[in-house]
Protein backbone atom coordinates (compact mmCIF):
# COMPACT_ATOMS: atom_id res chain seq x y z
CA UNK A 1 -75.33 -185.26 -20.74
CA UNK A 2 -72.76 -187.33 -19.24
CA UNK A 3 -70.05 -185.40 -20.19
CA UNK A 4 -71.77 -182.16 -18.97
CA UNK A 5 -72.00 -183.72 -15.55
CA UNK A 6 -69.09 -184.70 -15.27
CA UNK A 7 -67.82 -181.40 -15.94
CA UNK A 8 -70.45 -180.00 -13.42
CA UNK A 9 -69.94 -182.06 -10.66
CA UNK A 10 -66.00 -180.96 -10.91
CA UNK A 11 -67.23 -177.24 -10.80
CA UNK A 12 -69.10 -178.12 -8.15
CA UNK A 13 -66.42 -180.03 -5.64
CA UNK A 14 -64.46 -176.55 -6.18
CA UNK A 15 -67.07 -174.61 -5.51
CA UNK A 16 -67.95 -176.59 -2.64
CA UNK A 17 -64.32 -176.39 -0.98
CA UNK A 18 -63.91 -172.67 -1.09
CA UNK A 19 -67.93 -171.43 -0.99
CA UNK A 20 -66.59 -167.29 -0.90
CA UNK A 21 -65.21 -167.94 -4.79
CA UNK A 22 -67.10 -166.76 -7.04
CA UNK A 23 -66.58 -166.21 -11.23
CA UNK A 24 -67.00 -162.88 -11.07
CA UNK A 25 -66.16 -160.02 -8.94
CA UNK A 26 -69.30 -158.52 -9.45
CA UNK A 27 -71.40 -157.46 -6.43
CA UNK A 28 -74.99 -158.63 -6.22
CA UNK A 29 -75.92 -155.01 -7.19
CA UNK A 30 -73.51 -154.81 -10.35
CA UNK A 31 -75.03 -158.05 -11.65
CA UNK A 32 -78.72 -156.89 -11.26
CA UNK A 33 -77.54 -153.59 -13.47
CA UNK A 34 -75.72 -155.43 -15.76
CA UNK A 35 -78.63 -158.00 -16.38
CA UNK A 36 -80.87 -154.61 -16.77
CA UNK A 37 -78.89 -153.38 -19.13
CA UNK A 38 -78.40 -156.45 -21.33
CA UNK A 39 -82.32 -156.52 -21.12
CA UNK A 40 -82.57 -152.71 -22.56
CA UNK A 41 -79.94 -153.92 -25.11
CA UNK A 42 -81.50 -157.15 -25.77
CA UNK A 43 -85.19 -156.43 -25.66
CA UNK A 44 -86.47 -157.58 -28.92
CA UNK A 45 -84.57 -161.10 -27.74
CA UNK A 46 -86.98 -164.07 -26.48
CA UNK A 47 -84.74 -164.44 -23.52
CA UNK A 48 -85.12 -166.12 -20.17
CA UNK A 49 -83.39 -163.04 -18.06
CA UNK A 50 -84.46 -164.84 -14.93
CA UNK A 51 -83.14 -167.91 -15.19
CA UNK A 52 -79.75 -165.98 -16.39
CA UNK A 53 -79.86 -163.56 -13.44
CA UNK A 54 -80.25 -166.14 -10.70
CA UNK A 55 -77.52 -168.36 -12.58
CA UNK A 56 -74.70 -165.37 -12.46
CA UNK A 57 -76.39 -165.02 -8.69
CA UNK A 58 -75.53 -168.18 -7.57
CA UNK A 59 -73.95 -170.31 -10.15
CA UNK A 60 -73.70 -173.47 -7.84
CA UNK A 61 -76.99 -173.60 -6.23
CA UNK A 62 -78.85 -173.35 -9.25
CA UNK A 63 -76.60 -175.78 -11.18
CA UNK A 64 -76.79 -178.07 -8.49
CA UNK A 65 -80.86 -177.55 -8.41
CA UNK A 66 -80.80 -178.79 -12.01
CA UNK A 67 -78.04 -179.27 -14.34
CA UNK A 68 -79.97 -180.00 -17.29
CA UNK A 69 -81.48 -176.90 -17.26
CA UNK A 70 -78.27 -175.12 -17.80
CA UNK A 71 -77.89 -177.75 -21.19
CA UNK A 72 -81.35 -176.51 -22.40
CA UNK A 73 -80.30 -172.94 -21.81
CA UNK A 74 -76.80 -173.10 -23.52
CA UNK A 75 -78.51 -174.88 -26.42
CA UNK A 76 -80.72 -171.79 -26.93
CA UNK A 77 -77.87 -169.64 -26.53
CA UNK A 78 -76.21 -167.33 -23.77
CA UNK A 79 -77.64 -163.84 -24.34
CA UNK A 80 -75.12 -161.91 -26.00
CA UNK A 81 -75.15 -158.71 -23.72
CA UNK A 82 -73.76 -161.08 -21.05
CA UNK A 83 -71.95 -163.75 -22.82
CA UNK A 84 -68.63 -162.41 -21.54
CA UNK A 85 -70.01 -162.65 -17.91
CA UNK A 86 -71.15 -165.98 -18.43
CA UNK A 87 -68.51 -167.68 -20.16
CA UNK A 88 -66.24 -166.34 -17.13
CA UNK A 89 -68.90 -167.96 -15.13
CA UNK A 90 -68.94 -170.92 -17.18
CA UNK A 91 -64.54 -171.54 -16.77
CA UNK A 92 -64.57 -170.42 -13.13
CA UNK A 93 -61.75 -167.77 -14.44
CA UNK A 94 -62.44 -164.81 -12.60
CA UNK A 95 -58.96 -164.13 -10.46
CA UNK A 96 -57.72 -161.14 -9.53
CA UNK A 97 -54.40 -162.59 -8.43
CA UNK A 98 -53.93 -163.90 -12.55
CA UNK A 99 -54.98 -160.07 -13.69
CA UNK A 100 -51.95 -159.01 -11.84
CA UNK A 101 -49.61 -161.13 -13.09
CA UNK A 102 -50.69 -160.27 -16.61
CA UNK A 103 -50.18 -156.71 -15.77
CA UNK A 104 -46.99 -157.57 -14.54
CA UNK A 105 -46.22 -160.00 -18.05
CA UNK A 106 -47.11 -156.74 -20.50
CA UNK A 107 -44.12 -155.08 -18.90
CA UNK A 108 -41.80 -157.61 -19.76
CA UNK A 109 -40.47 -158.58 -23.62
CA UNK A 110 -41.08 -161.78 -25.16
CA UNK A 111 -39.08 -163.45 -27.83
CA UNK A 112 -42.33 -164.14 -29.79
CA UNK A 113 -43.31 -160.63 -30.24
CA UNK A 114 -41.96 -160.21 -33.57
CA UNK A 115 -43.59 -163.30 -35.72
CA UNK A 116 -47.11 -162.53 -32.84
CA UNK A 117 -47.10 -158.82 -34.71
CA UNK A 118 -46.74 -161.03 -38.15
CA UNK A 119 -50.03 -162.66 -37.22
CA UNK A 120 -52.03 -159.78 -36.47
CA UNK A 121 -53.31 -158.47 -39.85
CA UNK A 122 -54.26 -162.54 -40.44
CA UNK A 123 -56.77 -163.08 -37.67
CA UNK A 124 -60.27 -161.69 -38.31
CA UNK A 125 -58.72 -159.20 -40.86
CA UNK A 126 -62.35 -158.37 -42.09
CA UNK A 127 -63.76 -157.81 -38.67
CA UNK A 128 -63.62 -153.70 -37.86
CA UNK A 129 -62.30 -154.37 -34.04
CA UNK A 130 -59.44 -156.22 -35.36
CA UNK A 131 -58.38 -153.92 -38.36
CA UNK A 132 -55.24 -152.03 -37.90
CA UNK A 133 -57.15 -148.86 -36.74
CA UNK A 134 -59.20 -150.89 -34.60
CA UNK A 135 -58.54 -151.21 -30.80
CA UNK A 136 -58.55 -154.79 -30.94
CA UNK A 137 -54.90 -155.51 -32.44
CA UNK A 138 -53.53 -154.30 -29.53
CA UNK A 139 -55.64 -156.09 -27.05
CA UNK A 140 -54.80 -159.18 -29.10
CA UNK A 141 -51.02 -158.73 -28.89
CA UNK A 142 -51.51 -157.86 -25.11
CA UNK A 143 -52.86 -160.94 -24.12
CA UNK A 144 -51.24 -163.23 -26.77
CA UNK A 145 -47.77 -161.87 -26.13
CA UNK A 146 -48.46 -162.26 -22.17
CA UNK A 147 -49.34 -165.92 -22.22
CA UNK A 148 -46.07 -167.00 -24.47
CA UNK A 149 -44.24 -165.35 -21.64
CA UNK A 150 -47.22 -167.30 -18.95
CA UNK A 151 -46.23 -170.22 -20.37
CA UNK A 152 -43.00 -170.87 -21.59
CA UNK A 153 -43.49 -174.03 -23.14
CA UNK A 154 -46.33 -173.37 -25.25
CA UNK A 155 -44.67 -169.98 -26.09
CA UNK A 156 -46.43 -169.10 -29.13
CA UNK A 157 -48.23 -171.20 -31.71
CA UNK A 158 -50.23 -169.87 -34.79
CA UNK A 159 -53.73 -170.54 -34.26
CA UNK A 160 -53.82 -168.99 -30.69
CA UNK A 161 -54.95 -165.46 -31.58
CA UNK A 162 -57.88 -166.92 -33.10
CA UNK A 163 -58.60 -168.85 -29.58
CA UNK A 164 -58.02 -165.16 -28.08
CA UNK A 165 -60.28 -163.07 -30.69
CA UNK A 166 -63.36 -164.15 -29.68
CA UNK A 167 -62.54 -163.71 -25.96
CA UNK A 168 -61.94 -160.31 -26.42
CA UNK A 169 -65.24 -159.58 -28.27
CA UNK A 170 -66.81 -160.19 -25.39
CA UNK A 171 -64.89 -159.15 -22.23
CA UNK A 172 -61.70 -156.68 -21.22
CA UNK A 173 -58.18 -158.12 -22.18
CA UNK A 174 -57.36 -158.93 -18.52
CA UNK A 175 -60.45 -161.15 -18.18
CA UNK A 176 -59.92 -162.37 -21.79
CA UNK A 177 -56.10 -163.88 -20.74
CA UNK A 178 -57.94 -165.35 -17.37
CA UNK A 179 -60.58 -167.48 -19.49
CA UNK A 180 -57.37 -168.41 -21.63
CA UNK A 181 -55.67 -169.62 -19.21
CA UNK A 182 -58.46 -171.66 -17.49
CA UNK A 183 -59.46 -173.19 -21.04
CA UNK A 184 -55.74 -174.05 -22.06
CA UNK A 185 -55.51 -175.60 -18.44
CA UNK A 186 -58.75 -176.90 -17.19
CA UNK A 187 -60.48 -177.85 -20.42
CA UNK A 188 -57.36 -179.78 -21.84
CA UNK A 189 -56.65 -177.43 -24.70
CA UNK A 190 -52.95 -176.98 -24.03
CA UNK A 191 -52.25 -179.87 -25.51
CA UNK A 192 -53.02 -178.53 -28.68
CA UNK A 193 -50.36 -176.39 -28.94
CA UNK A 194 -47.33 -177.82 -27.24
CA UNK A 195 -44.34 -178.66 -29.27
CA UNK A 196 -45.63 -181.90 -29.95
CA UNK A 197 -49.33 -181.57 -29.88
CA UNK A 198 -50.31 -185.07 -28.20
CA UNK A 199 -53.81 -184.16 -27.01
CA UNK A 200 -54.15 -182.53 -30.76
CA UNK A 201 -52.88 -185.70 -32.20
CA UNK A 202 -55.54 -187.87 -29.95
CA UNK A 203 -58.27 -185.40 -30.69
CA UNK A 204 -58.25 -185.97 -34.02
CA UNK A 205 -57.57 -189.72 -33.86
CA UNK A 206 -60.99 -189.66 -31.35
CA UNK A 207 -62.48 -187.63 -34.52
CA UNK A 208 -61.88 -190.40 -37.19
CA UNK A 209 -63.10 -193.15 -35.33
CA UNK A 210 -66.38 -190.72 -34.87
CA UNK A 211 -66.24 -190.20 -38.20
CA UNK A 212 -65.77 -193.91 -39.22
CA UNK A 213 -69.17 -195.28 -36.95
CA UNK A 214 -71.24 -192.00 -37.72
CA UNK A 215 -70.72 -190.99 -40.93
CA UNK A 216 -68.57 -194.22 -42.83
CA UNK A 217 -69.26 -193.13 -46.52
CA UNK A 218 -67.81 -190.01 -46.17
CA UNK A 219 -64.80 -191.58 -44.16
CA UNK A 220 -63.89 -194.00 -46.56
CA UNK A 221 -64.43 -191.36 -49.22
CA UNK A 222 -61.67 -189.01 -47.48
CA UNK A 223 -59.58 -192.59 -47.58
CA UNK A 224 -60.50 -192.99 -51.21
CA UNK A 225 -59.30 -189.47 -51.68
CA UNK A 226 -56.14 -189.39 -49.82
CA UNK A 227 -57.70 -187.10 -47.25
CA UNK A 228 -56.79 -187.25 -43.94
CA UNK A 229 -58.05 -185.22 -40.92
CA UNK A 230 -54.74 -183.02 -40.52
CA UNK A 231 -55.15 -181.45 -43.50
CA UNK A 232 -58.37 -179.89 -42.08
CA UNK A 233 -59.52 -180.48 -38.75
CA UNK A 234 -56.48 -179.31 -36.94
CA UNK A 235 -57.52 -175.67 -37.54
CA UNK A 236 -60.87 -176.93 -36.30
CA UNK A 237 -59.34 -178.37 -33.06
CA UNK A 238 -57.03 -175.52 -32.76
CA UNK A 239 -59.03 -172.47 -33.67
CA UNK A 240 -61.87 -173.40 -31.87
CA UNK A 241 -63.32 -173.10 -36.04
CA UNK A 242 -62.57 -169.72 -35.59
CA UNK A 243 -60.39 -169.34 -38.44
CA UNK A 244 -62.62 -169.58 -41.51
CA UNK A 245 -66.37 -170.02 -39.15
CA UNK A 246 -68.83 -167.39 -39.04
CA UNK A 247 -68.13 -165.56 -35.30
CA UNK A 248 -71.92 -166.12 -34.58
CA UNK A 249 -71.67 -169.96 -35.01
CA UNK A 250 -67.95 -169.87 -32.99
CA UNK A 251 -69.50 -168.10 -29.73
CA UNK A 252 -71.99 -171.07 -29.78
CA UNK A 253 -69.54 -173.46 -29.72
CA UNK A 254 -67.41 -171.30 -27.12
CA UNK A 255 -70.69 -171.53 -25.15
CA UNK A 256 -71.15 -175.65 -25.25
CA UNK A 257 -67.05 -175.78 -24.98
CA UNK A 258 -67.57 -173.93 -21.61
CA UNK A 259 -70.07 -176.33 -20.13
CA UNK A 260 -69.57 -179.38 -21.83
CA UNK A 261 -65.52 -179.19 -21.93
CA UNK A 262 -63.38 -179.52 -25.65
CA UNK A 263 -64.55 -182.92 -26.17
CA UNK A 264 -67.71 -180.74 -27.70
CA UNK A 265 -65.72 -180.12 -30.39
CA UNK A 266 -66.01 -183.64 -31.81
CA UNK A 267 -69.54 -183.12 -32.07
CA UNK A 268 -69.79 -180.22 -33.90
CA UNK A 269 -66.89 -181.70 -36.27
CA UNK A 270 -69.10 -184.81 -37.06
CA UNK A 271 -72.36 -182.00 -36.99
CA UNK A 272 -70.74 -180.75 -39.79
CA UNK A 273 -70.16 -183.61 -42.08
CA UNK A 274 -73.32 -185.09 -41.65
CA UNK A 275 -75.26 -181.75 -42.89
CA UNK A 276 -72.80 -181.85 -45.99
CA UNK A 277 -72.93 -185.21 -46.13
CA UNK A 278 -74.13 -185.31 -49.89
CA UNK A 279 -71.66 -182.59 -51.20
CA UNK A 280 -68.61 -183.92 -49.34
CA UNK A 281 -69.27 -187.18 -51.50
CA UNK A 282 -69.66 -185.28 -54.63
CA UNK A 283 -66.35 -183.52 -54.64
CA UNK A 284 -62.95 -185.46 -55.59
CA UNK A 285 -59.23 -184.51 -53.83
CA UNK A 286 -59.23 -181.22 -55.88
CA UNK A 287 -62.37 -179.33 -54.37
CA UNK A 288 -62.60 -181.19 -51.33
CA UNK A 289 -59.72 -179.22 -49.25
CA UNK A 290 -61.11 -175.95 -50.46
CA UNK A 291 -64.88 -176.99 -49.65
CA UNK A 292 -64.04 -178.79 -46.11
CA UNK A 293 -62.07 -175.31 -44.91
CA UNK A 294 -64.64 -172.78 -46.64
CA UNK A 295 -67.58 -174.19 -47.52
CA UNK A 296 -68.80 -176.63 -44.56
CA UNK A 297 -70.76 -173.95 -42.52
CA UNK A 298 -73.26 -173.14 -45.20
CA UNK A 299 -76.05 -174.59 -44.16
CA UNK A 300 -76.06 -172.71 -40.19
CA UNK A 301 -74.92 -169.75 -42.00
CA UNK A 302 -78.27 -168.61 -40.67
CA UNK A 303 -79.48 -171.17 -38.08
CA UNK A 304 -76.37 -171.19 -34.93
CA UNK A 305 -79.33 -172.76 -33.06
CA UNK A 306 -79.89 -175.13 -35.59
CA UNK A 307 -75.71 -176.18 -35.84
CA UNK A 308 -75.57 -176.44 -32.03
CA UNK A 309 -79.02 -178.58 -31.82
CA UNK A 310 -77.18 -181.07 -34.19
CA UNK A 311 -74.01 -181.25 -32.64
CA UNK A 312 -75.73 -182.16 -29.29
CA UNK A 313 -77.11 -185.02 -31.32
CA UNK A 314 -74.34 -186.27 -31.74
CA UNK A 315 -74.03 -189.07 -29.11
CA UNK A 316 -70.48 -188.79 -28.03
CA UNK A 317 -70.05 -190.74 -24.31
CA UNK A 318 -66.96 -190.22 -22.08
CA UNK A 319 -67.01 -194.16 -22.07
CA UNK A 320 -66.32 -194.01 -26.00
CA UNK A 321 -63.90 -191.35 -25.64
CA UNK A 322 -62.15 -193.78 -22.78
CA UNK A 323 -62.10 -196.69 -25.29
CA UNK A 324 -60.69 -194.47 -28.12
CA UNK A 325 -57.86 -192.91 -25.87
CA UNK A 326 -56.86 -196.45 -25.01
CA UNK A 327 -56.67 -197.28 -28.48
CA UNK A 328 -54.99 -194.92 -29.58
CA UNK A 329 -52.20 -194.70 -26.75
CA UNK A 330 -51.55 -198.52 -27.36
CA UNK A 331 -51.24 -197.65 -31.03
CA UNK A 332 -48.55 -195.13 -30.11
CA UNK A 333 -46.59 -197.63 -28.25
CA UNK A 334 -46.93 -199.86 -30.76
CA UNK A 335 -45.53 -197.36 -32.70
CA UNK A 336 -42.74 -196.26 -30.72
CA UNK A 337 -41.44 -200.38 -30.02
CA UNK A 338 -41.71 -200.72 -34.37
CA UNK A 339 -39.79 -197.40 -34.17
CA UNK A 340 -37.09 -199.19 -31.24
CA UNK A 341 -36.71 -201.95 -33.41
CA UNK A 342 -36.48 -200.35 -36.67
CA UNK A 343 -33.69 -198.44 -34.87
CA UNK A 344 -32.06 -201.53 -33.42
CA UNK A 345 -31.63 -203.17 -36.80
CA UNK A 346 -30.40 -199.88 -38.29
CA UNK A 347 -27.99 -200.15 -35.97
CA UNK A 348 -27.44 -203.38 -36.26
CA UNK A 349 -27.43 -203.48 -40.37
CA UNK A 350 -24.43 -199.87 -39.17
CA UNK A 351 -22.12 -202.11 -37.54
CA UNK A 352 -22.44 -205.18 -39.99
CA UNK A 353 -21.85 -202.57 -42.93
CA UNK A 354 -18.84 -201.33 -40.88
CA UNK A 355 -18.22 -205.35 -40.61
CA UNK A 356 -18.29 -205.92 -44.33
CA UNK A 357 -16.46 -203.07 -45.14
CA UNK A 358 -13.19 -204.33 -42.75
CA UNK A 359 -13.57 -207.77 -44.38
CA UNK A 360 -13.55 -205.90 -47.38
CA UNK A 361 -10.23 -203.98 -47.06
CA UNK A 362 -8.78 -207.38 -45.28
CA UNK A 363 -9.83 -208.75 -48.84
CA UNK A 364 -8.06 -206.03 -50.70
CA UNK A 365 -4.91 -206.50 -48.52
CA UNK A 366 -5.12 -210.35 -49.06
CA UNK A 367 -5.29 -210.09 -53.04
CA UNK A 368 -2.81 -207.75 -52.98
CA UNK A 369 -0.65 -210.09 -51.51
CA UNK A 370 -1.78 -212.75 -53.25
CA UNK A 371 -0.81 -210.98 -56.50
CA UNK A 372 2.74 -210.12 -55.18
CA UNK A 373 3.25 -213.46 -53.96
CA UNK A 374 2.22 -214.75 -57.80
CA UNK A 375 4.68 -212.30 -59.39
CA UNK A 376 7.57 -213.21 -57.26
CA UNK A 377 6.46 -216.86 -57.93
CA UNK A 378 6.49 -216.37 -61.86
CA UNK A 379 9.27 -214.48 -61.34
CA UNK A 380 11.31 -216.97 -59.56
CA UNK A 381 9.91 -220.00 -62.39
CA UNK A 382 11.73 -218.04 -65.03
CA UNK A 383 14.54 -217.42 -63.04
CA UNK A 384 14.81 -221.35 -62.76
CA UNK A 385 14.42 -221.83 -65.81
CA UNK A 386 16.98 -219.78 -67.21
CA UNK A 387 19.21 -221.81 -64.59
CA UNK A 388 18.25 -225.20 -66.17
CA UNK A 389 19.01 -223.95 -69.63
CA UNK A 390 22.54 -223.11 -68.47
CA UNK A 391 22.45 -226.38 -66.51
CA UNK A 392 21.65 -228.41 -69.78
CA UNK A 393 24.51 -226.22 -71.68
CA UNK A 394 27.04 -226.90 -69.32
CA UNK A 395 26.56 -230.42 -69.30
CA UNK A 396 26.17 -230.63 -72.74
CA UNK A 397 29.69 -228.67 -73.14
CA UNK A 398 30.75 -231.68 -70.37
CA UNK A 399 29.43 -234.24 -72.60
CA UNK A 400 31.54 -232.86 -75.34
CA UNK A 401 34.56 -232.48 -73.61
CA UNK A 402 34.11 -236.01 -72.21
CA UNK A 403 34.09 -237.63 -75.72
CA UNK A 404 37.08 -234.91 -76.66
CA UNK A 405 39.10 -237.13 -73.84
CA UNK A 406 38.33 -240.57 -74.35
CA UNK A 407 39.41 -239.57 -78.08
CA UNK A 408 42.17 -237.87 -77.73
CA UNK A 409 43.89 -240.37 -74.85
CA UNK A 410 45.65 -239.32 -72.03
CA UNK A 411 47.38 -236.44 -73.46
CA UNK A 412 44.12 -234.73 -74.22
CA UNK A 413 42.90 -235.58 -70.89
CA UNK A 414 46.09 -234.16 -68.88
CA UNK A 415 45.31 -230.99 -71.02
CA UNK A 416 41.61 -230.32 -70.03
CA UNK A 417 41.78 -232.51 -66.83
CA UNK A 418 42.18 -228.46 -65.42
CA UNK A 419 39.40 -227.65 -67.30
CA UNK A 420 37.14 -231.02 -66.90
CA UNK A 421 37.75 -229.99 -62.85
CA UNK A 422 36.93 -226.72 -63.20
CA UNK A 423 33.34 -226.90 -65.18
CA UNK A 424 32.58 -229.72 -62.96
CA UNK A 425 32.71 -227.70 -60.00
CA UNK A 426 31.14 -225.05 -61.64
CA UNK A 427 28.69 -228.06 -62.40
CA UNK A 428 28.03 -229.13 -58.86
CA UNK A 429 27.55 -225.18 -57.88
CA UNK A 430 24.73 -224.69 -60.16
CA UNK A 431 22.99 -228.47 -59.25
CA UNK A 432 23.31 -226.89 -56.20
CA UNK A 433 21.83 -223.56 -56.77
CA UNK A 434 19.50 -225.26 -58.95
CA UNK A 435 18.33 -227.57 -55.80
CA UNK A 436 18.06 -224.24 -54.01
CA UNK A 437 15.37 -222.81 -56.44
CA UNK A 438 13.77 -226.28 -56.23
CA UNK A 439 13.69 -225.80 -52.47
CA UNK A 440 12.07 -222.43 -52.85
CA UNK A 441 9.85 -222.83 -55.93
CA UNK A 442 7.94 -225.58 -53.32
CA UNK A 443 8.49 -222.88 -50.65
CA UNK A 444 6.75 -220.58 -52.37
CA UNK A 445 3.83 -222.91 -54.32
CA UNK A 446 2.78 -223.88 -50.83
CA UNK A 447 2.43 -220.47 -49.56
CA UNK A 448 0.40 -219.86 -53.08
CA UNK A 449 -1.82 -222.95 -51.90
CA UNK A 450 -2.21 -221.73 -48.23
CA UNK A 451 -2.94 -217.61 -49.78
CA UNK A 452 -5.67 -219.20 -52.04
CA UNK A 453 -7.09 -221.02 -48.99
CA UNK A 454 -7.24 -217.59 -47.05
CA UNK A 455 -9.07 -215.97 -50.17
CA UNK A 456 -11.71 -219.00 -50.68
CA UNK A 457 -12.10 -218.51 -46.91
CA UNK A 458 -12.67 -214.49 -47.24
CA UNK A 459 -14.87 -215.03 -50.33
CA UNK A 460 -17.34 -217.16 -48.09
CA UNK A 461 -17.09 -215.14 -45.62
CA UNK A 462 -17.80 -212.00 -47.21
CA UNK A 463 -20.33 -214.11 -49.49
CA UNK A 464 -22.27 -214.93 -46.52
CA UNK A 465 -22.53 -211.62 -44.44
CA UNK A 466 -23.68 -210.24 -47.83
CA UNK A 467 -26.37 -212.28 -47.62
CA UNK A 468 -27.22 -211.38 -44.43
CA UNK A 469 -27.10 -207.98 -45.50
CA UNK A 470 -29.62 -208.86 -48.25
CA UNK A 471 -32.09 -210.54 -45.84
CA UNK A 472 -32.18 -207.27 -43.52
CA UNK A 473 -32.82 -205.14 -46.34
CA UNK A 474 -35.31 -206.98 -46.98
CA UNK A 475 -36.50 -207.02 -43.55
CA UNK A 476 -36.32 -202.75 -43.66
CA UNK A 477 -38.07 -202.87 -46.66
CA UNK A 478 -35.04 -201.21 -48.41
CA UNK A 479 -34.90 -201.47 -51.89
């Protein structure tokens, strides 16, 4: 009741601020005959015509008089001769300035056209008005194709031709895409079909915490399962349960959805489990898809009086729906900061990657050199030690010579003094050559010991930012 209200008193303040607006067009005189001939159409019906008449008379005088009547009334059903009439009643759609511009939209192309034909043959394909021979398919286009074009940003989104089908079985095309409008608008529903579907997304959120305080066995059996509410109730949400619902039982919840706004549809959701409470529990993850989009209406197959009289006992409060939307937007921004930071460290863990991998090729470099600086090292060892083996030779051969002179006497040594010069020079050339590889042998092991001390260096280095790399894969939770 509170949210009906609510919704009332809003109808109300408009009403109030431009009193010559009316729902309808209709003359006082056109609504008497077409209230005369619903009644001829709808004799054998146990309906109320006066209470009906005098509401399409003056909608806001007798809603102010007594809202709750118009609750009672809508529970037992809007006549169907006049639904049409009422539900443009109901939305406050009737616009003559909107039925132009959708005349003026069917004369222009849309880029949807093509996958909105696709769709036809799949919405109501067993009902006769929307068979290909039927007149309905094009009416359905008409208005389907002219609100993509309305509304640019919705464009087109599968599921909205069964929003539209119903419409249309109750009212001309024109007036059909002026209730569509007002609903997608007024009543919140264009949310549900925007590229990213927030109000969808919250609608069903608001649905399992319903589900979870009304109905908490069959909620934690869908957990159980693996089931979660988008891989049913969207069509719900979206289709107004058109898609799969009998049409009898989807013009009753048209008719609450009018008055009480789209929050209605939570009840009848939550109406639904609780009257298959027992089977939902009996069916594992196999069945339970099937049975939750085919099977749920079963027991109002024949009672739409009976559905709608349980959904309105379903105590849904705008206060509840406050707390829920609160919840749920703070869980979003929890969401998007873990999403922030999650990026931050991938970017993060990016640049320390590109980090390591520079270390990595200054590591490369380094043992490279290290390598080279090795080879020339053995390289030059050899080199000196090929030098002291000639070194110990020659002095050998000196040694010889020398006790060749003190044998031989002074003749000998006038005969290889010459000689004795000559090697001895040669001598002195390779001590000093040899003193030259000395020099650079300790030239070159001390730039050994400083390369080494560059590569211990590197290794910890890279040692410890792969350790930090560990730690914040870790902290990703990569494996």
């Amino acid at each position: 009741m509170d949210l009906l209200l609510a919704r009332l008193d809003a109808q109300n303040s408009a009403l109030e601020q431009d009193p010559k607006r009316r729902a309808t067009s209709e003359t006082s005189s056109e609504i008497d005959r077409a209230v005369g001939h619903a009644k001829e159409e709808s004799a054998s019906e146990d309906v109320d015509w006066d209470y009906w008449g005098s509401l399409m008379h003056d909608y806001n005088g007798v809603v102010k008089k007594n809202p709750k009547q118009l609750t009672v009334m809508i529970q037992k059903g809007v006549p169907s001769a006049i639904r049409g009439l009422i539900w443009q009643l109901l939305a406050q759609s009737k616009d003559a300035q909107l039925e132009a511009t959708y005349a003026d939209l069917l004369k222009e192309t849309s880029s949807h056209e093509k996958q909105i034909q696709r769709d036809m043959s799949r919405t109501f394909p067993n009902h006769e008005y929307f068979q290909a021979e039927g007149l309905g398919q094009e009416s359905l286009f008409n208005v389907v194709k002219a609100y993509s074009l309305y509304d640019a940003e919705v464009g087109y989104c599968q599921g909205l031709s069964f929003v539209v089908g119903p419409l249309l079985l109750n009212m001309p095309d024109e007036e059909a895409f002026c209730v569509l409008v007002k609903m997608m608008s007024s009543y919140d529903m264009r949310g549900h079909f925007t590229p990213d579907m927030n109000t969808l997304q919250l609608r069903l959120y608001q649905f399992e915490q319903l589900m979870e305080e009304t109905v908490p066995l069959v909620h934690k059996h869908f957990l159980n399962q693996g089931i979660r509410s988008t891989m049913y109730a969207s069509q719900w949400f979206m289709t107004l349960f058109a898609y799969k619902f009998p049409l009898d039982l989807v013009f009753r919840i048209y008719d609450t959805l009018l008055v009480e706004g789209v929050e209605s549809l939570l009840r009848f959701a939550i109406a639904l489990l609780k009257a298959n409470h027992d089977q939902i529990l009996n069916h594992d993850f196999e069945t339970l898809i099937e049975f939750l989009k085919n099977g749920l209406f079963e027991p109002y197959k024949n009672d739409a009086s009976m559905f709608v009289k349980d959904a309105y006992n379903v105590k849904v409060t705008p206060k509840k729906l406050a707390q829920y939307t609160q919840k749920y937007q703070a869980m979003i921004q929890r969401q998007q900061a873990e999403l922030a930071a999650e990026e931050s460290l991938r970017e993060s863990n990016r640049q320390l990657s590109m980090h390591v991998r520079r270390l990595e090729g200054s590591l490369h470099t380094l043992n490279k050199e290290h390598v080279d600086l090795a080879k020339e090292l053995i390289s030059r060892k050899v080199e000196m030690a090929q030098l002291q083996d000639q070194n110990d030779v020659l002095l050998q051969k000196v040694s010889d010579l020398t006790r060749m002179v003190d044998a031989q006497g002074k003749e000998v040594e006038d005969r290889y003094k010459e000689e004795i010069q000559a090697v001895m020079e040669k001598n002195v050339e390779l001590v000093r050559k040899n003193e030259q590889a000395d020099e650079q042998c300790s030239l070159l092991e001390s730039l050994l010991i400083d390369t080494k001390m560059k590569y211990a260096e590197s290794e910890n280095e890279r040692e410890s930012l792969a350790r930090k790399l560990s730690d914040l894969k870790k902290a990703l939770g990569v494996a």
